[in-house]
C-alpha atoms as a PDB file:
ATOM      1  CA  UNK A   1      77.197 102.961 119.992  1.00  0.00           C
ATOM      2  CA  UNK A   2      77.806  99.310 120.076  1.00  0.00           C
ATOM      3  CA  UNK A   3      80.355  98.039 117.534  1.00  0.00           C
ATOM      4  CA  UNK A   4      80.453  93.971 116.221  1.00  0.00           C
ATOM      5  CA  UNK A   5      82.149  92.088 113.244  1.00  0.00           C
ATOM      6  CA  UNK A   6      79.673  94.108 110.530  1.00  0.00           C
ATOM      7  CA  UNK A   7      80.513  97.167 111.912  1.00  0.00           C
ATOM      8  CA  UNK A   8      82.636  99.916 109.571  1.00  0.00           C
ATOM      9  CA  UNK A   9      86.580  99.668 109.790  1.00  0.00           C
ATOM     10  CA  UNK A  10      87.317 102.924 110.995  1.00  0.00           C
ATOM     11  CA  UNK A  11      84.655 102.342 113.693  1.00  0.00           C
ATOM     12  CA  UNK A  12      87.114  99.184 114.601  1.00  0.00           C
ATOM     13  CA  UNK A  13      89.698 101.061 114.195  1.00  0.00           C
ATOM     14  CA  UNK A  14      89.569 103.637 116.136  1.00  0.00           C
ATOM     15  CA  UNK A  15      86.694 101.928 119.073  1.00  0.00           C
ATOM     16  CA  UNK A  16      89.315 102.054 121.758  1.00  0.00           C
ATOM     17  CA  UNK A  17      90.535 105.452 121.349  1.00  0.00           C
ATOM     18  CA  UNK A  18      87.245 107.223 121.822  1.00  0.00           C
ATOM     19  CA  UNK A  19      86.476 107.763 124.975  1.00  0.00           C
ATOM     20  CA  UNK A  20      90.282 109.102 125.226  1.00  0.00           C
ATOM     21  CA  UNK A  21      89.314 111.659 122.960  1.00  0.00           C
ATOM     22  CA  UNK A  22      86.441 112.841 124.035  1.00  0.00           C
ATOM     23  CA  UNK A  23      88.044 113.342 127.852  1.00  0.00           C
ATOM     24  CA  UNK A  24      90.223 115.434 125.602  1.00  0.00           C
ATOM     25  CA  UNK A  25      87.923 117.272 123.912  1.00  0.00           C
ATOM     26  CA  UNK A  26      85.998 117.686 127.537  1.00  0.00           C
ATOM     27  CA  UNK A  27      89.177 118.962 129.061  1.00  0.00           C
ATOM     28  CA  UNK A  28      89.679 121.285 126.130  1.00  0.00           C
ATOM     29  CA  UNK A  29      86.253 123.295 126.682  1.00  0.00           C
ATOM     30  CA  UNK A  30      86.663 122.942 130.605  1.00  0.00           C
ATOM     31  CA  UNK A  31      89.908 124.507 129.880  1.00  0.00           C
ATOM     32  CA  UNK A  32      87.931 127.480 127.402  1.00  0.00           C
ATOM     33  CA  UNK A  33      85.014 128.070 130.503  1.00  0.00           C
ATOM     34  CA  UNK A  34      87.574 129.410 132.450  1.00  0.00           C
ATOM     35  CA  UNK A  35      89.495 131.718 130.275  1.00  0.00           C
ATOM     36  CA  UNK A  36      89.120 135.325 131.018  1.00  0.00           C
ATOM     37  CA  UNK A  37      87.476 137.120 128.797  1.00  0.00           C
ATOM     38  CA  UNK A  38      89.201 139.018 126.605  1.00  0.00           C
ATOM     39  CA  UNK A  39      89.035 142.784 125.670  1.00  0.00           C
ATOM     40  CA  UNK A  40      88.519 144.356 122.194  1.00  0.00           C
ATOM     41  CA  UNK A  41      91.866 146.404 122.940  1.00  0.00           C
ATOM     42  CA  UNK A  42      93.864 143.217 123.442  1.00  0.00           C
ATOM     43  CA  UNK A  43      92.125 141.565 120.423  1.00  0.00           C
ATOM     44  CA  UNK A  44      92.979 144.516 117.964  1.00  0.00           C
ATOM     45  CA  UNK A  45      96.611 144.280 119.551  1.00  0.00           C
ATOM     46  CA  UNK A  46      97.110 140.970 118.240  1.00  0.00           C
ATOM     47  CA  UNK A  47      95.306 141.642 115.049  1.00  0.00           C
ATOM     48  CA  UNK A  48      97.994 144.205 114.352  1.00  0.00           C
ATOM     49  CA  UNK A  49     100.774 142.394 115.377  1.00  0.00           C
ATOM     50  CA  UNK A  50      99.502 139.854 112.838  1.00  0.00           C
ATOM     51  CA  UNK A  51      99.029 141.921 110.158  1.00  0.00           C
ATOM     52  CA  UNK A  52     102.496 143.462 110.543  1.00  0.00           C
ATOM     53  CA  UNK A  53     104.393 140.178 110.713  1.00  0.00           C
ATOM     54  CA  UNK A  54     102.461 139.382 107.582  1.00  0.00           C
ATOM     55  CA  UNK A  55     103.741 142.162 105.853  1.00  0.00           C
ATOM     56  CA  UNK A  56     106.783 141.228 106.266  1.00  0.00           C
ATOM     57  CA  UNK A  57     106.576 137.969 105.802  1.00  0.00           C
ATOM     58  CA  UNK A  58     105.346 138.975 102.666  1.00  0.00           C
ATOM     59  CA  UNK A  59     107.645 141.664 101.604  1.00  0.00           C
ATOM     60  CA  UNK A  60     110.625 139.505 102.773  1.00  0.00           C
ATOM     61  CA  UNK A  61     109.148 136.600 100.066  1.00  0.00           C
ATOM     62  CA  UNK A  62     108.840 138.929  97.225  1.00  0.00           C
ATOM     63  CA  UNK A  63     112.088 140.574  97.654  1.00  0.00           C
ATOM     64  CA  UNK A  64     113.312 136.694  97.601  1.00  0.00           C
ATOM     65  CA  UNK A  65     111.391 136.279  94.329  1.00  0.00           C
ATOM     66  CA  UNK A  66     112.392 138.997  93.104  1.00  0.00           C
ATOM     67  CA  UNK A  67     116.547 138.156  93.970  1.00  0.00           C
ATOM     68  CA  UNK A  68     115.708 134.949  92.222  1.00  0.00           C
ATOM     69  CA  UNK A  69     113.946 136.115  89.025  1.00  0.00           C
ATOM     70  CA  UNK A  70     117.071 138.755  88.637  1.00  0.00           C
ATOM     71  CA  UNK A  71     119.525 135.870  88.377  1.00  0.00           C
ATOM     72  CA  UNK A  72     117.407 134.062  85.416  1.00  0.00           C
ATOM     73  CA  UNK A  73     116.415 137.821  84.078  1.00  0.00           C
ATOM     74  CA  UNK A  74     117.734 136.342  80.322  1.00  0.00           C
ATOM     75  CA  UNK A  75     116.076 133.180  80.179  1.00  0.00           C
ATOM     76  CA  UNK A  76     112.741 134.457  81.818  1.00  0.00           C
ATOM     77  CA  UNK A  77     113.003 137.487  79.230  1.00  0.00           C
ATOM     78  CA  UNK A  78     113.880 135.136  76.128  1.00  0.00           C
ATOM     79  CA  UNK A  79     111.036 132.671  77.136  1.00  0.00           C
ATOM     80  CA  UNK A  80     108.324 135.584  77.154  1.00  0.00           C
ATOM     81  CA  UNK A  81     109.496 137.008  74.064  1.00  0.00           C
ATOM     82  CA  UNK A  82     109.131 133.248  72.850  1.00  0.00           C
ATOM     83  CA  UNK A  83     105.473 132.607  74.106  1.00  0.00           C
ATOM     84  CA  UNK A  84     104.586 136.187  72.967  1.00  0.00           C
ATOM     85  CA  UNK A  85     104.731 138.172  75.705  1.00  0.00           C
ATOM     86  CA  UNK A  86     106.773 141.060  73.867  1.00  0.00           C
ATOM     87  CA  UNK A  87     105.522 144.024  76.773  1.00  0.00           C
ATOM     88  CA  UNK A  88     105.629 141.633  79.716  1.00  0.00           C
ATOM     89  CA  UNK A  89     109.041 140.781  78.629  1.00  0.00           C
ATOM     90  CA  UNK A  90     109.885 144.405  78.422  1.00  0.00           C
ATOM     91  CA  UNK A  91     108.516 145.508  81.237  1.00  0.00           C
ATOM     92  CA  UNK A  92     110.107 142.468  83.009  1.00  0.00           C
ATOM     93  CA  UNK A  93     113.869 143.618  81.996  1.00  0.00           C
ATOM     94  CA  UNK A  94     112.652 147.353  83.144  1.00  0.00           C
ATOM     95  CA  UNK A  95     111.989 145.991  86.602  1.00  0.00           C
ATOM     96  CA  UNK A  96     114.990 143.507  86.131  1.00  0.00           C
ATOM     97  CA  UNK A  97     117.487 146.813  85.582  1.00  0.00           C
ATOM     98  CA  UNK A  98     115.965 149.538  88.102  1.00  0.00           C
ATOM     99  CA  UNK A  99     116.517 146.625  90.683  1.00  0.00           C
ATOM    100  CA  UNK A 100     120.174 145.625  89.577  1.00  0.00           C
ATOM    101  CA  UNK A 101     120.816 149.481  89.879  1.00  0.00           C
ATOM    102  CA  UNK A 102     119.265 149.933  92.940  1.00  0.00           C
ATOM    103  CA  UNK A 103     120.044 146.322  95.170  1.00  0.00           C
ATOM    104  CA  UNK A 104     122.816 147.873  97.167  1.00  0.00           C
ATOM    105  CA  UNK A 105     120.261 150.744  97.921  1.00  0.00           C
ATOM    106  CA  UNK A 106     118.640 149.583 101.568  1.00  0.00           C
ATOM    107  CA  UNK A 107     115.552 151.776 100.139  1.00  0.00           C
ATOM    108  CA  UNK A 108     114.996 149.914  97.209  1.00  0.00           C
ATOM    109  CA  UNK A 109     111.644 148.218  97.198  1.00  0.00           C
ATOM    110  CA  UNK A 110     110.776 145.129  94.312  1.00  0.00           C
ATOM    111  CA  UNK A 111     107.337 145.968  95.379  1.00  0.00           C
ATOM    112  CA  UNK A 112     107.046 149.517  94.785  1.00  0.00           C
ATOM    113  CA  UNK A 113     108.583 149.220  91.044  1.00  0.00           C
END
């Protein structure tokens, strides 16, 4: 690659940091060659672990959400009512009431409503 005056400004840019990076990237797949292999066994280990952080990563959001939708239950209900939304907005102040009857319960589940 030979780079002059005419060449692109990225290619000027970055000119001198290339050959850094690719002894980097060398390194990197040097580094990959000699890795172990590893088993199905540990692979479906870590998938679950995944998935179950996710969950509740997920169920710890939504219970957030839901906490935060509770405070604004009026205004959320008025403005569907006002767009509309006459069932969402019911169903909303269903959801809105089993939870505010149920948040001291440690069962109680914003998901499962």
């Amino acid at each position: 690659m030979t780079i002059d005056k005419s060449s692109q400004s990225s290619r000027l840019l970055y000119c001198k940091e290339i050959p850094t990076y690719k002894q980097h990237v060398r390194e990197f797949y040097g580094e990959i060659t000699t890795c172990r292999p590893v088993s199905e066994a540990e692979v479906d280990a870590a998938f679950t672990k995944n998935k179950t952080e996710t969950t509740l990563r997920r169920r710890s959001a939504l219970y957030e959400l839901f906490n935060y939708a509770c405070r604004f239950s009026e205004e959320l209900r008025e403005a569907l009512q006002d767009k509309g939304y006459r069932d969402l907005a019911n169903q909303f102040s269903y959801i809105a009431d089993v939870g505010e009857n149920n948040s001291d319960s440690a069962a109680f589940d914003p998901v499962k409503v």
